[in-house]
C-alpha atoms as a PDB file:
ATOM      1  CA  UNK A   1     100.055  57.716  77.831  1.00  0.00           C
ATOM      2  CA  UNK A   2     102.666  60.697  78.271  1.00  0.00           C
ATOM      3  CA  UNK A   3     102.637  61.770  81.911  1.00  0.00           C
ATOM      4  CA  UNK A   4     103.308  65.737  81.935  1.00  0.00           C
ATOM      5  CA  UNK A   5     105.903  66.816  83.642  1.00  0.00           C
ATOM      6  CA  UNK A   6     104.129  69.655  85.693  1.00  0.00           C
ATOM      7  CA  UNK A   7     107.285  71.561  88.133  1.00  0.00           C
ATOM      8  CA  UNK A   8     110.884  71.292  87.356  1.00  0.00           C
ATOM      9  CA  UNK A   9     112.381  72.120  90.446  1.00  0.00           C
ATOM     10  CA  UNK A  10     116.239  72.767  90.435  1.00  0.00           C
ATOM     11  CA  UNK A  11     118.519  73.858  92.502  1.00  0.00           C
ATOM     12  CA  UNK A  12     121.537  75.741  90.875  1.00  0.00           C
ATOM     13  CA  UNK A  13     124.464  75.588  93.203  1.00  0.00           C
ATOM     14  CA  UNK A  14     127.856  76.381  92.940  1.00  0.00           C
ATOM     15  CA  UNK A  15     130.507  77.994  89.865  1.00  0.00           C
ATOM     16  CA  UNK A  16     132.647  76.842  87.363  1.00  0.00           C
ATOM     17  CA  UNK A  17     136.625  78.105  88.088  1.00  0.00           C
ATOM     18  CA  UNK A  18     135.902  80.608  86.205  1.00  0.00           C
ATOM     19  CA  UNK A  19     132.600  82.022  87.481  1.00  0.00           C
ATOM     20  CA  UNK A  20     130.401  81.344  85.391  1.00  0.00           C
ATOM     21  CA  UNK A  21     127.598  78.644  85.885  1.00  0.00           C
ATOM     22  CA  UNK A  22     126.976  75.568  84.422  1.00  0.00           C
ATOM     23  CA  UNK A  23     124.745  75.462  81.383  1.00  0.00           C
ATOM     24  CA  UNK A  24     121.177  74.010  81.565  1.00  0.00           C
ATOM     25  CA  UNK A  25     120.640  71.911  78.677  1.00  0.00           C
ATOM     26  CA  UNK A  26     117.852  69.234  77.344  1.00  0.00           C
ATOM     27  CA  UNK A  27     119.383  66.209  75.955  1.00  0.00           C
ATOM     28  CA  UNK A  28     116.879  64.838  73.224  1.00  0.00           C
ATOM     29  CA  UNK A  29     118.229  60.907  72.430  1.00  0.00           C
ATOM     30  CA  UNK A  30     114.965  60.506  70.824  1.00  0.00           C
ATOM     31  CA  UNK A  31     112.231  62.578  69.981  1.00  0.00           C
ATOM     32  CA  UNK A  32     109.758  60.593  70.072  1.00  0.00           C
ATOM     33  CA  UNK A  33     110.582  59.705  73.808  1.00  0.00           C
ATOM     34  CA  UNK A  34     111.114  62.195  77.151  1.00  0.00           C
ATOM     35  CA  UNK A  35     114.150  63.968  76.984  1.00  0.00           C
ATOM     36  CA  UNK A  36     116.523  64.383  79.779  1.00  0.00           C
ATOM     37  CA  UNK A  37     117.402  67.784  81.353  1.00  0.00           C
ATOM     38  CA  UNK A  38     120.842  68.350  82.408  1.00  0.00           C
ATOM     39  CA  UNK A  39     122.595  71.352  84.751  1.00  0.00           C
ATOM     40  CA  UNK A  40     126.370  71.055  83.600  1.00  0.00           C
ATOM     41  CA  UNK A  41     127.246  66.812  83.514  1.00  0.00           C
ATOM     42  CA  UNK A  42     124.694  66.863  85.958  1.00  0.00           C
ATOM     43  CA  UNK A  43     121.225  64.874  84.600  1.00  0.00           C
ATOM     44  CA  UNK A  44     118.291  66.598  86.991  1.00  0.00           C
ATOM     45  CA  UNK A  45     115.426  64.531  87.791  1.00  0.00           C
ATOM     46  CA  UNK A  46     112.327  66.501  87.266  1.00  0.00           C
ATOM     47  CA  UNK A  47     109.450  66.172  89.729  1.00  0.00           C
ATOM     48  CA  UNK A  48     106.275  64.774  88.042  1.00  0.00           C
ATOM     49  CA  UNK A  49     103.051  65.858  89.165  1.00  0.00           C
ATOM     50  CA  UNK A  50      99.790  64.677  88.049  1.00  0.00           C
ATOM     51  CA  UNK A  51      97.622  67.383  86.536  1.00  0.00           C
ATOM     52  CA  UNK A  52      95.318  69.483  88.398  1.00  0.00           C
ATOM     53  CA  UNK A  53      97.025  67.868  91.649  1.00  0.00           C
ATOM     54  CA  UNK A  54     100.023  68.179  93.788  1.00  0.00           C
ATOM     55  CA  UNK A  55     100.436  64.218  94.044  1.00  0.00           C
ATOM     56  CA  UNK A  56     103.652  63.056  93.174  1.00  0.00           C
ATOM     57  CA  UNK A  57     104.349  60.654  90.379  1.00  0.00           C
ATOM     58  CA  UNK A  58     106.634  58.179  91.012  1.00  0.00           C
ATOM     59  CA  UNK A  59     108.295  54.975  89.648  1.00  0.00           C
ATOM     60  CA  UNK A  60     106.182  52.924  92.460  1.00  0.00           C
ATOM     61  CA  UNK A  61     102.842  54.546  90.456  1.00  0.00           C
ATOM     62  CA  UNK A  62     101.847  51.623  88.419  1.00  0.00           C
ATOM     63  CA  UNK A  63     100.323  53.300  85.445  1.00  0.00           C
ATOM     64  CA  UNK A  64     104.136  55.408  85.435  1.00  0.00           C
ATOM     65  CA  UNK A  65     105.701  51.917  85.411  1.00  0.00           C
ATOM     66  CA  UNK A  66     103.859  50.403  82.961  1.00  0.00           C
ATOM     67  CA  UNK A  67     104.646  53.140  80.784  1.00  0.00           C
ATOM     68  CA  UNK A  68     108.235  52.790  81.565  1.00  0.00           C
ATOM     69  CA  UNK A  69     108.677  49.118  80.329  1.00  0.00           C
ATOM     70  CA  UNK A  70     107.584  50.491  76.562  1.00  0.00           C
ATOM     71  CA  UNK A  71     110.052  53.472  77.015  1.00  0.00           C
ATOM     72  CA  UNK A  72     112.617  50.784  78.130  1.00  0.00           C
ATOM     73  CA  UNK A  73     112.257  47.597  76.048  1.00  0.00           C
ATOM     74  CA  UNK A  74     110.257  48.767  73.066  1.00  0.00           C
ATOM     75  CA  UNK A  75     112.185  52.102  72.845  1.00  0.00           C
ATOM     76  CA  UNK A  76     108.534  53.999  72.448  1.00  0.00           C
ATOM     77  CA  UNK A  77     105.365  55.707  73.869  1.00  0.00           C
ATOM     78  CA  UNK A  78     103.062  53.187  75.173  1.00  0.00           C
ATOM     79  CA  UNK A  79     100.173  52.473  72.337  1.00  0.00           C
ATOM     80  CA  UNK A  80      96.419  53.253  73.960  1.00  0.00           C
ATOM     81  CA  UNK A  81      94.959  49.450  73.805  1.00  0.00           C
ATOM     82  CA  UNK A  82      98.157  47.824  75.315  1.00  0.00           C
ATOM     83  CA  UNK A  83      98.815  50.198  78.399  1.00  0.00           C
ATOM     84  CA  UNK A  84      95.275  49.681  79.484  1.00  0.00           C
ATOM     85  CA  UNK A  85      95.137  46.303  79.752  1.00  0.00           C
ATOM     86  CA  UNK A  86      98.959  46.442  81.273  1.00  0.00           C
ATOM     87  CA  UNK A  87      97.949  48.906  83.113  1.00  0.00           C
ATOM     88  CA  UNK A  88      94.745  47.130  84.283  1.00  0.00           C
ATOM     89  CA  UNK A  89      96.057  44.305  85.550  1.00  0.00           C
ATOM     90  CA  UNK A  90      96.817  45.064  88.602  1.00  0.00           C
ATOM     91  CA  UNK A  91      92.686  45.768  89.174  1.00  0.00           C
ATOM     92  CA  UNK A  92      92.327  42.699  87.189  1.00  0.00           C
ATOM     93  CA  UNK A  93      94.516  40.598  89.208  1.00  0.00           C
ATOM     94  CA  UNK A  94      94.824  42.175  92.732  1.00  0.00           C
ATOM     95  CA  UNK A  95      91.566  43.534  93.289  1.00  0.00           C
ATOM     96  CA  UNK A  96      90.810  47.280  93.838  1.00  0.00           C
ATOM     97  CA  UNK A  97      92.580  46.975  97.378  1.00  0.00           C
ATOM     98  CA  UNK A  98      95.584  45.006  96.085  1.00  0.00           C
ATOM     99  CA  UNK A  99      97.842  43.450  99.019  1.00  0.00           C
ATOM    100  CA  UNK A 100     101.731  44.680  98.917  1.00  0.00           C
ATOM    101  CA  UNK A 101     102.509  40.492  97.859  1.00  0.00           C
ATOM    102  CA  UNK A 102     100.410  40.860  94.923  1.00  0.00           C
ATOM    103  CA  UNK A 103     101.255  44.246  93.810  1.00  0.00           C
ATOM    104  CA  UNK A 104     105.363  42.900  93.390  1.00  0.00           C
ATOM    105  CA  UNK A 105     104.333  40.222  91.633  1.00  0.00           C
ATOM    106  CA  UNK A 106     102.114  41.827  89.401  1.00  0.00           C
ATOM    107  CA  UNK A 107     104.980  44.441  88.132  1.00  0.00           C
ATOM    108  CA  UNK A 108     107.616  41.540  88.153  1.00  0.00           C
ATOM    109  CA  UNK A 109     105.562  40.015  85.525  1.00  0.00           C
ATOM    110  CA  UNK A 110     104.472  42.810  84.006  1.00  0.00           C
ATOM    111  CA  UNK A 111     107.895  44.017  83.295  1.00  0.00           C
ATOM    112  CA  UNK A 112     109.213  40.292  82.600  1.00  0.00           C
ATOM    113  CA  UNK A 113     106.229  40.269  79.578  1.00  0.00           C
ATOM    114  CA  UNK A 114     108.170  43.025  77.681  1.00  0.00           C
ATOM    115  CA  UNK A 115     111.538  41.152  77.225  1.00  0.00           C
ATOM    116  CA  UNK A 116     109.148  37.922  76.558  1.00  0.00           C
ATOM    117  CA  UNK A 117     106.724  39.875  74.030  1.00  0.00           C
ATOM    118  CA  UNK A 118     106.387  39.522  70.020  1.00  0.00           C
ATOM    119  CA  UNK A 119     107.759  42.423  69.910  1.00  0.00           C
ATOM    120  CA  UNK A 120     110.847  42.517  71.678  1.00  0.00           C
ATOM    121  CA  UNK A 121     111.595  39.092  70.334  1.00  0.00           C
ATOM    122  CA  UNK A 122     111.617  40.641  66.806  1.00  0.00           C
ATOM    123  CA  UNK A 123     113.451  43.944  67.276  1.00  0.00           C
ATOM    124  CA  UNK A 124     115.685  44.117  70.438  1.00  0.00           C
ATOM    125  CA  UNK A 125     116.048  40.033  70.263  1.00  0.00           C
ATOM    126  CA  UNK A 126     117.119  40.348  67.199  1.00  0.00           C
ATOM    127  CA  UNK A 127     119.501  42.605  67.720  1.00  0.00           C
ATOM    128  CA  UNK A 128     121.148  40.640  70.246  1.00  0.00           C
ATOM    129  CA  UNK A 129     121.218  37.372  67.670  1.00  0.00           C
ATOM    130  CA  UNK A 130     122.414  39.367  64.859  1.00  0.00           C
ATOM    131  CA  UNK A 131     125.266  40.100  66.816  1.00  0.00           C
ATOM    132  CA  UNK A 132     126.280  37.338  68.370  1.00  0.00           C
ATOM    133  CA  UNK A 133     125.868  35.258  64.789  1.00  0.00           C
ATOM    134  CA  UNK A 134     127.843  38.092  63.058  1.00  0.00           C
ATOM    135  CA  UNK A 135     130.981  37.962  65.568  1.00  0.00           C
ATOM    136  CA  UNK A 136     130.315  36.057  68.882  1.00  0.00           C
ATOM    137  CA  UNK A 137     130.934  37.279  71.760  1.00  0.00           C
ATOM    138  CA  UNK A 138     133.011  40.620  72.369  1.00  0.00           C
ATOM    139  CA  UNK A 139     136.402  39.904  73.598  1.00  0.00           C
ATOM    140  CA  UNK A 140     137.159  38.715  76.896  1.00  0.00           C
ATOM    141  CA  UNK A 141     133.052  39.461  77.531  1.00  0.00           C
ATOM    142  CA  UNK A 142     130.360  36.987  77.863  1.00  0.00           C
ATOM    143  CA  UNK A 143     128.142  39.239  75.420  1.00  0.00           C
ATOM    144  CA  UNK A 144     128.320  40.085  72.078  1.00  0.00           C
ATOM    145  CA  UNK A 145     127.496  43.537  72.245  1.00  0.00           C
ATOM    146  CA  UNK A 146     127.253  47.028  74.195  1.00  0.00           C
ATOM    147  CA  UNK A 147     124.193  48.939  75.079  1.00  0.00           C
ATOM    148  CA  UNK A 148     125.691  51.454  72.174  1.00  0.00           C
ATOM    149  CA  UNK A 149     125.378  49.498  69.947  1.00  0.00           C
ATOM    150  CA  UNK A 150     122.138  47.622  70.437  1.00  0.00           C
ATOM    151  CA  UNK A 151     120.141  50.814  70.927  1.00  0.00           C
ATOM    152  CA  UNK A 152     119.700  52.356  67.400  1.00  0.00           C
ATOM    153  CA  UNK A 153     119.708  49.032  65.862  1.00  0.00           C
ATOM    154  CA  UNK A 154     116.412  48.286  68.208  1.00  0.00           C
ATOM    155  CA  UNK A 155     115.245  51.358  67.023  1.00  0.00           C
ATOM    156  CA  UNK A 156     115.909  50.845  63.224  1.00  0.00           C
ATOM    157  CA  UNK A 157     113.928  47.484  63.114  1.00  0.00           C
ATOM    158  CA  UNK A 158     111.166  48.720  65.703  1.00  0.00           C
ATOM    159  CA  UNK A 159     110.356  51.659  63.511  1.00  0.00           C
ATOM    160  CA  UNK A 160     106.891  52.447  62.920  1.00  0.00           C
ATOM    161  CA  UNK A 161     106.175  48.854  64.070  1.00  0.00           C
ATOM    162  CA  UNK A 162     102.953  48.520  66.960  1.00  0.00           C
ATOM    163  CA  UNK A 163     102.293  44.679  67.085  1.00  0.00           C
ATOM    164  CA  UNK A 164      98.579  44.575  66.669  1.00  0.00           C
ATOM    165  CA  UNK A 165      97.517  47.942  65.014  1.00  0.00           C
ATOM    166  CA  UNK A 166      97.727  47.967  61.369  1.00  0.00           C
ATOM    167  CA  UNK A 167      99.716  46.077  58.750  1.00  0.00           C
ATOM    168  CA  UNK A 168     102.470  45.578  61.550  1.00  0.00           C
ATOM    169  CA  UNK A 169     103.672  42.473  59.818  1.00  0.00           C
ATOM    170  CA  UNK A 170     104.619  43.585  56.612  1.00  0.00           C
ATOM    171  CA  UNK A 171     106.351  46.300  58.143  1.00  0.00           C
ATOM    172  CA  UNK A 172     108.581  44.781  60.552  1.00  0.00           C
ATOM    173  CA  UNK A 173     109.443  42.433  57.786  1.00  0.00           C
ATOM    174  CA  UNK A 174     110.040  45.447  55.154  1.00  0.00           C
ATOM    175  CA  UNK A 175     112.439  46.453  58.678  1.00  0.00           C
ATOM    176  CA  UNK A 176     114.329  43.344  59.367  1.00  0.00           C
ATOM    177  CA  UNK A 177     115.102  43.254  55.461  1.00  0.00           C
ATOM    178  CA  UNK A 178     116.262  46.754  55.417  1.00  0.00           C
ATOM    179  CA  UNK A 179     118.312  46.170  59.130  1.00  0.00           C
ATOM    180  CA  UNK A 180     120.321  42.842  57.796  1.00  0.00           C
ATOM    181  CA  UNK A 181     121.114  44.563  54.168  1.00  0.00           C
ATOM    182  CA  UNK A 182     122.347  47.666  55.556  1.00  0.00           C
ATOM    183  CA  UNK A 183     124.363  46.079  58.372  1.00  0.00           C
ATOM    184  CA  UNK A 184     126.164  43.714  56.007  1.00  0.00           C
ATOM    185  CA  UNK A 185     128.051  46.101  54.291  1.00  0.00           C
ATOM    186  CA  UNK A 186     129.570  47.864  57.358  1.00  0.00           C
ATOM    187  CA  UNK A 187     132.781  47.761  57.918  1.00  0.00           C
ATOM    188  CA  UNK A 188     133.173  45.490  60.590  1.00  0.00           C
ATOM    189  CA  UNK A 189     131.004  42.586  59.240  1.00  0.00           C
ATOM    190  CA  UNK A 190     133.389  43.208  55.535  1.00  0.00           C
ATOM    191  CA  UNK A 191     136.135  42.751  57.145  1.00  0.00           C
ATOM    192  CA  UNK A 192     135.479  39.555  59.014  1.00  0.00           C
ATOM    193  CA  UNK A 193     133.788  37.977  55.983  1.00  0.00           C
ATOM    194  CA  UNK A 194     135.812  38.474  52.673  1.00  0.00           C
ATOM    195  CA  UNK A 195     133.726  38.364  49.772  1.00  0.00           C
ATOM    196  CA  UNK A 196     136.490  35.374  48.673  1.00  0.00           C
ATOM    197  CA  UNK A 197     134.715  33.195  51.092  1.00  0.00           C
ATOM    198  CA  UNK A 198     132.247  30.575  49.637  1.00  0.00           C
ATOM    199  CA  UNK A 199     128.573  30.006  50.520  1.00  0.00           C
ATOM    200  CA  UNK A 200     129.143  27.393  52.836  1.00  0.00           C
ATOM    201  CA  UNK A 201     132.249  29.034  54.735  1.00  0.00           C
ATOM    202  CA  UNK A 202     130.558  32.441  55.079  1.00  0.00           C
ATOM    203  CA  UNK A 203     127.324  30.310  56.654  1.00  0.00           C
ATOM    204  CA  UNK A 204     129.405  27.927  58.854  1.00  0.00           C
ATOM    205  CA  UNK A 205     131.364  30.900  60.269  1.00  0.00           C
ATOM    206  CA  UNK A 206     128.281  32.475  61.362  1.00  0.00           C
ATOM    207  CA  UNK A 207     126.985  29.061  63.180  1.00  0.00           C
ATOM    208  CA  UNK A 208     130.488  28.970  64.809  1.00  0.00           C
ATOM    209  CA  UNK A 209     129.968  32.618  65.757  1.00  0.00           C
ATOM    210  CA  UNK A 210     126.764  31.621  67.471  1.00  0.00           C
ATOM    211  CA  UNK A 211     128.152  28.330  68.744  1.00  0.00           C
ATOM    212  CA  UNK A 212     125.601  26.490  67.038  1.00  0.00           C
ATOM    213  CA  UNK A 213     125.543  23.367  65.318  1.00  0.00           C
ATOM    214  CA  UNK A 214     122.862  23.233  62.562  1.00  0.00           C
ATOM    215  CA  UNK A 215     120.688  20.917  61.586  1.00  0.00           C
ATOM    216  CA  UNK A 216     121.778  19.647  57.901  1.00  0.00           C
ATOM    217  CA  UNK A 217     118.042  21.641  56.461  1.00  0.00           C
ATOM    218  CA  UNK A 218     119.356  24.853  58.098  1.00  0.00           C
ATOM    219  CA  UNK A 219     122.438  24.807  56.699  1.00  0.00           C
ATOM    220  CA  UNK A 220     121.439  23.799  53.601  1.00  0.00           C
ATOM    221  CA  UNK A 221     118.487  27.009  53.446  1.00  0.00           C
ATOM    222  CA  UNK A 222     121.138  29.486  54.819  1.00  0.00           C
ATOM    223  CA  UNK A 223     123.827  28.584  52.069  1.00  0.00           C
ATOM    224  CA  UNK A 224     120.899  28.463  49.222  1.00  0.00           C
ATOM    225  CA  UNK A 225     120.235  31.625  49.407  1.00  0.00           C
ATOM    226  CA  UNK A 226     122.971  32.133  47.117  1.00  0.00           C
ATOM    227  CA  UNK A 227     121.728  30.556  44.611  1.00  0.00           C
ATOM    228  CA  UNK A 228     125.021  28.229  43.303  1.00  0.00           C
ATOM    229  CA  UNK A 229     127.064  31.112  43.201  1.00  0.00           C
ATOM    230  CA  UNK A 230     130.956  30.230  44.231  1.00  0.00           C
ATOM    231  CA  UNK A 231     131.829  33.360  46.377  1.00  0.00           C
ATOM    232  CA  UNK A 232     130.003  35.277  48.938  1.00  0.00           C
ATOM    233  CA  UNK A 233     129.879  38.159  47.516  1.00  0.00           C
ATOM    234  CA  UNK A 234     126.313  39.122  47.030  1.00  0.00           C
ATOM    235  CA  UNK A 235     124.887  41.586  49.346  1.00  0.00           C
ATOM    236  CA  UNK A 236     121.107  40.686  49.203  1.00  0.00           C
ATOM    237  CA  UNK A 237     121.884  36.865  49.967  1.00  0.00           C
ATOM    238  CA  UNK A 238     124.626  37.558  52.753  1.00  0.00           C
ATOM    239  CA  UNK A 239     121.635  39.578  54.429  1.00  0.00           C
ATOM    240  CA  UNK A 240     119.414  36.504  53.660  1.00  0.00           C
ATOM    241  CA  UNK A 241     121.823  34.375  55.364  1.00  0.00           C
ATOM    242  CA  UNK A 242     122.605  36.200  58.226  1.00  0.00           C
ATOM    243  CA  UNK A 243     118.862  36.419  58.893  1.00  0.00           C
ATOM    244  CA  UNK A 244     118.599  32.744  58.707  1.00  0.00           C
ATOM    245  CA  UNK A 245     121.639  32.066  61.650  1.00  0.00           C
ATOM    246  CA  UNK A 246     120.505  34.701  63.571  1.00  0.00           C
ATOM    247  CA  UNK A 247     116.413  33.617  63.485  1.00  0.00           C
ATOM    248  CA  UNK A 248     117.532  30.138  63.757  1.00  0.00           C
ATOM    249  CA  UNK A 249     116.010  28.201  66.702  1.00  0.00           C
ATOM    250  CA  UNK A 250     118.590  26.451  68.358  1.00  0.00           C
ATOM    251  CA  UNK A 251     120.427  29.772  68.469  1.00  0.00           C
ATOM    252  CA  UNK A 252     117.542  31.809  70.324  1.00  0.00           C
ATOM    253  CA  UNK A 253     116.418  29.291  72.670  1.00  0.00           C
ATOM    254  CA  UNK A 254     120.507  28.479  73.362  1.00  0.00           C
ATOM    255  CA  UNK A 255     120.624  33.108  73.736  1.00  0.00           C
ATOM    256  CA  UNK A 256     117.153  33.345  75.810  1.00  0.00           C
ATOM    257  CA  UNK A 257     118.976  33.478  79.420  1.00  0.00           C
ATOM    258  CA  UNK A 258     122.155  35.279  78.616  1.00  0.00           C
ATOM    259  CA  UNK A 259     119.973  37.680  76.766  1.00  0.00           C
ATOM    260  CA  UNK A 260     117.557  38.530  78.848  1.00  0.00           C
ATOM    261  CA  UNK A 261     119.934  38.868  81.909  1.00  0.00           C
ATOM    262  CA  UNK A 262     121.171  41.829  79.642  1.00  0.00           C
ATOM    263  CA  UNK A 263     118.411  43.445  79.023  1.00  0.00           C
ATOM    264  CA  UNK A 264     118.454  43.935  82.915  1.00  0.00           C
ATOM    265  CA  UNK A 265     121.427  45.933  82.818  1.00  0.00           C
ATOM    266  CA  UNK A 266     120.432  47.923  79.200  1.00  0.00           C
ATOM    267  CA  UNK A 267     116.426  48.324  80.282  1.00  0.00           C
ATOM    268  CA  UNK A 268     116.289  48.706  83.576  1.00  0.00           C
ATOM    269  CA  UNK A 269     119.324  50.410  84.813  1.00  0.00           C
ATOM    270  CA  UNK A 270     120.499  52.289  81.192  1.00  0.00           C
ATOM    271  CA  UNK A 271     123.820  50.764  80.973  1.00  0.00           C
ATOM    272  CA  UNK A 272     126.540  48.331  80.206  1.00  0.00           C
ATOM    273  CA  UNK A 273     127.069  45.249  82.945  1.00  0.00           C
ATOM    274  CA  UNK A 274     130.951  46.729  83.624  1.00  0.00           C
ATOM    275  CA  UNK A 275     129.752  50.825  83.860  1.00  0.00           C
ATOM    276  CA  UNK A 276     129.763  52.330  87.463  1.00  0.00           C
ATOM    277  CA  UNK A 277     128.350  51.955  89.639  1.00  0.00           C
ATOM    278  CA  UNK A 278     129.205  48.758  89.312  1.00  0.00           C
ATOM    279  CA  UNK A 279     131.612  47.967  92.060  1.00  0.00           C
ATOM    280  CA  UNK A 280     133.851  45.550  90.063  1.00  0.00           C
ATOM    281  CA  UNK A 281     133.468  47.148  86.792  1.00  0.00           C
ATOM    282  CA  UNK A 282     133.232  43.597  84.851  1.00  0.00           C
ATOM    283  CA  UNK A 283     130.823  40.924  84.153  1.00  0.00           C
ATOM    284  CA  UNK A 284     130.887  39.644  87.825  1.00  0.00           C
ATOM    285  CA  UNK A 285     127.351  40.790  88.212  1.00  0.00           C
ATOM    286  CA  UNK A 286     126.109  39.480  85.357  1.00  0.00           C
ATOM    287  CA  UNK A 287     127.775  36.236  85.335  1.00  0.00           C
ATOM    288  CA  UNK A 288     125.819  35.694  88.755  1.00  0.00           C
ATOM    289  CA  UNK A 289     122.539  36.299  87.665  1.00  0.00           C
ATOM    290  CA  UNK A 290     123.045  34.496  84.466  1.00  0.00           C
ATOM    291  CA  UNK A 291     124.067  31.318  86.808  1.00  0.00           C
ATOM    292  CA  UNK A 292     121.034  31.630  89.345  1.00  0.00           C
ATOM    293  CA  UNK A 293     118.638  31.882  86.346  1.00  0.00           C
ATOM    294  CA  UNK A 294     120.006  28.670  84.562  1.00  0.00           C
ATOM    295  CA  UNK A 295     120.016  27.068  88.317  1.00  0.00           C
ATOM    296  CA  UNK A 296     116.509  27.986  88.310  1.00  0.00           C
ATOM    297  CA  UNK A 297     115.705  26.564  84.442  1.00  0.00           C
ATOM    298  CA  UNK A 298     114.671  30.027  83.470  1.00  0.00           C
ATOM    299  CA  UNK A 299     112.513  31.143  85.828  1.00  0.00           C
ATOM    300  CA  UNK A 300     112.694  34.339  86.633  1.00  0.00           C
ATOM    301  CA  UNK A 301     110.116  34.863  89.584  1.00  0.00           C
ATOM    302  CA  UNK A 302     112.346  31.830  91.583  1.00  0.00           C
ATOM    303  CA  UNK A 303     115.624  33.706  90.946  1.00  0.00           C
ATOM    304  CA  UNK A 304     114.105  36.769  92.072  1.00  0.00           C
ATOM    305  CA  UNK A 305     116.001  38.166  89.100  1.00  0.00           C
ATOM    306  CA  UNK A 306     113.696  41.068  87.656  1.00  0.00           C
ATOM    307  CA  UNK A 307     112.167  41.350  91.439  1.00  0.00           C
ATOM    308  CA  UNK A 308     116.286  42.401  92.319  1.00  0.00           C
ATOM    309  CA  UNK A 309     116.374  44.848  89.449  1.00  0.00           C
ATOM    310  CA  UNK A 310     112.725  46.687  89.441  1.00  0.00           C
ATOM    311  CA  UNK A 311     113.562  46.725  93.282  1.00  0.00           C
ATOM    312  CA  UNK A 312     117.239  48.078  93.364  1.00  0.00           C
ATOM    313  CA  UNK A 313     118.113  51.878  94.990  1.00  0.00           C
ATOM    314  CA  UNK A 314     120.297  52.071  91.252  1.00  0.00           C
ATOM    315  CA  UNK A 315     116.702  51.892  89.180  1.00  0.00           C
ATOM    316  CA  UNK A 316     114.461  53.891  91.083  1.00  0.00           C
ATOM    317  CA  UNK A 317     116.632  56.841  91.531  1.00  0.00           C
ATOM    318  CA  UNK A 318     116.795  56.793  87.692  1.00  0.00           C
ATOM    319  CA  UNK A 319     113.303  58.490  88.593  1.00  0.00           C
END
């Protein structure tokens, strides 16, 4: 459901030092999403109309929102089945003359279903686990990586993948294989686990990466997959392993809060916790919703987390 973008209004004001005006540019991140338009440094918002009309679309439109949360989790165009029935919930659950109560609610959960979905779980989830199993947390950071980085990984396993239209199984399996292979042999993961190391020690670091302790089976299946061999050296079964830390399930229910606090920062507001405007540039902002979400066990509608976010000046002026 690609809204059109129907007037572009901009206003080009002012010179360079030398006279000459900035350049208007489209910056394409992704093709198969909207690009963004850009006079100089400056990103313009373009104003949205719906076709045939003058109404203005904005970020307060439901059916615009819902489409948002696949352009911002799932890092793709909404599929035609699942933005109806996001889209008609609000009818579904509000009524055709929804109250203001029940409209808030309905796009906190809405949006909150995204981070929580099959799909996220398996590509931007992943991401997040491969990560932190690989090398913990960044330094002096309570995360183990940047929205940089977990972008085009998301992208790399999510490929072609639409959970619930055609063989979506096999290929976000054929995906996660092709993910773990190709990011064992960068440079970073081969140079904090020498080939030297043996089955077990490349395994246990990863658990100590992830600050997990293992149950003696997982262990035992993660340092198997190397069939008796007495170095680490195989690139197939390091990928094999590193799937098993990272989809262990100690490790993502112990990850759940901490990641999906991030995703607020990478989904809903486009960057990293310490970017401006973030007044302190650190983690201070995301150290205090991580603590009122474990105060409230998780939940997310009593620590008016995502309500804060979808609500906040920062995310709708994105719009």
């Amino acid at each position: 459901m690609r809204f059109a973008v129907a007037v572009l209004i901009v206003t080009l004001v002012g010179v360079s030092a030398f006279g000459q005006a900035p350049t208007l540019k489209i910056v394409t991140d992704d093709p198969n999403l909207p690009s963004d338009l850009y006079y100089g440094n400056v990103k313009v918002k373009p104003l949205r109309l719906r076709p045939g009309t003058t109404q203005v679309i904005t970020i307060d439109d439901f059916d615009f929102f819902v489409q948002q949360q696949y352009i911002d989790f799932l890092s793709r165009m909404p599929d035609a089945p699942g933005f109806n029935f996001w889209n008609g919930g609000m009818s579904r659950d509000c009524g055709p003359t929804p109250a203001q109560g029940c409209i808030d609610v309905e796009r906190i959960n809405t949006s909150a279903a995204f981070f929580l979905s099959i799909e996220f779980k398996d590509t931007g989830y992943l991401v997040y686990r491969v990560y932190k199993s690989a090398f913990g947390n960044m330094v002096n950071a309570p995360v183990p990586l940047t929205r940089q980085q977990f972008l085009p990984d998301t992208k790399e396993i999510g490929l072609g993948v639409v959970v619930g239209q055609g063989n979506w199984q096999a290929q976000l399996e054929t995906n996660k294989q092709a993910y773990t292979l190709e990011f064992v042999q960068r440079p970073a993961f081969t140079s904090a686990y020498a080939t030297s190391l043996t089955p077990a020690q490349f395994v246990d670091q990863m658990f100590a990466h992830g600050g997990v302790t293992p149950t003696a089976t997982d262990r035992t299946t993660a340092i198997n997959e190397f069939a008796g061999a007495g170095d680490s050296s195989n690139v197939t079964a390091r990928s094999k392993a590193l799937r098993d830390v990272a989809e262990n399930t100690i490790l993502a229910s112990q990850e759940f809060n901490n990641a999906f606090v991030l995703m607020q920062y990478y989904g809903y507001l486009h960057r990293n916790p310490y970017d401006p405007p973030e007044q302190t540039l650190d983690y201070q902002g995301y150290n205090f919703w991580l603590g009122k979400l474990n105060q409230f066990g998780g939940n997310y509608i009593t620590a008016e987390m995502v309500k804060a976010f979808i609500q906040s000046t920062e995310y709708k002026t994105r719009f």
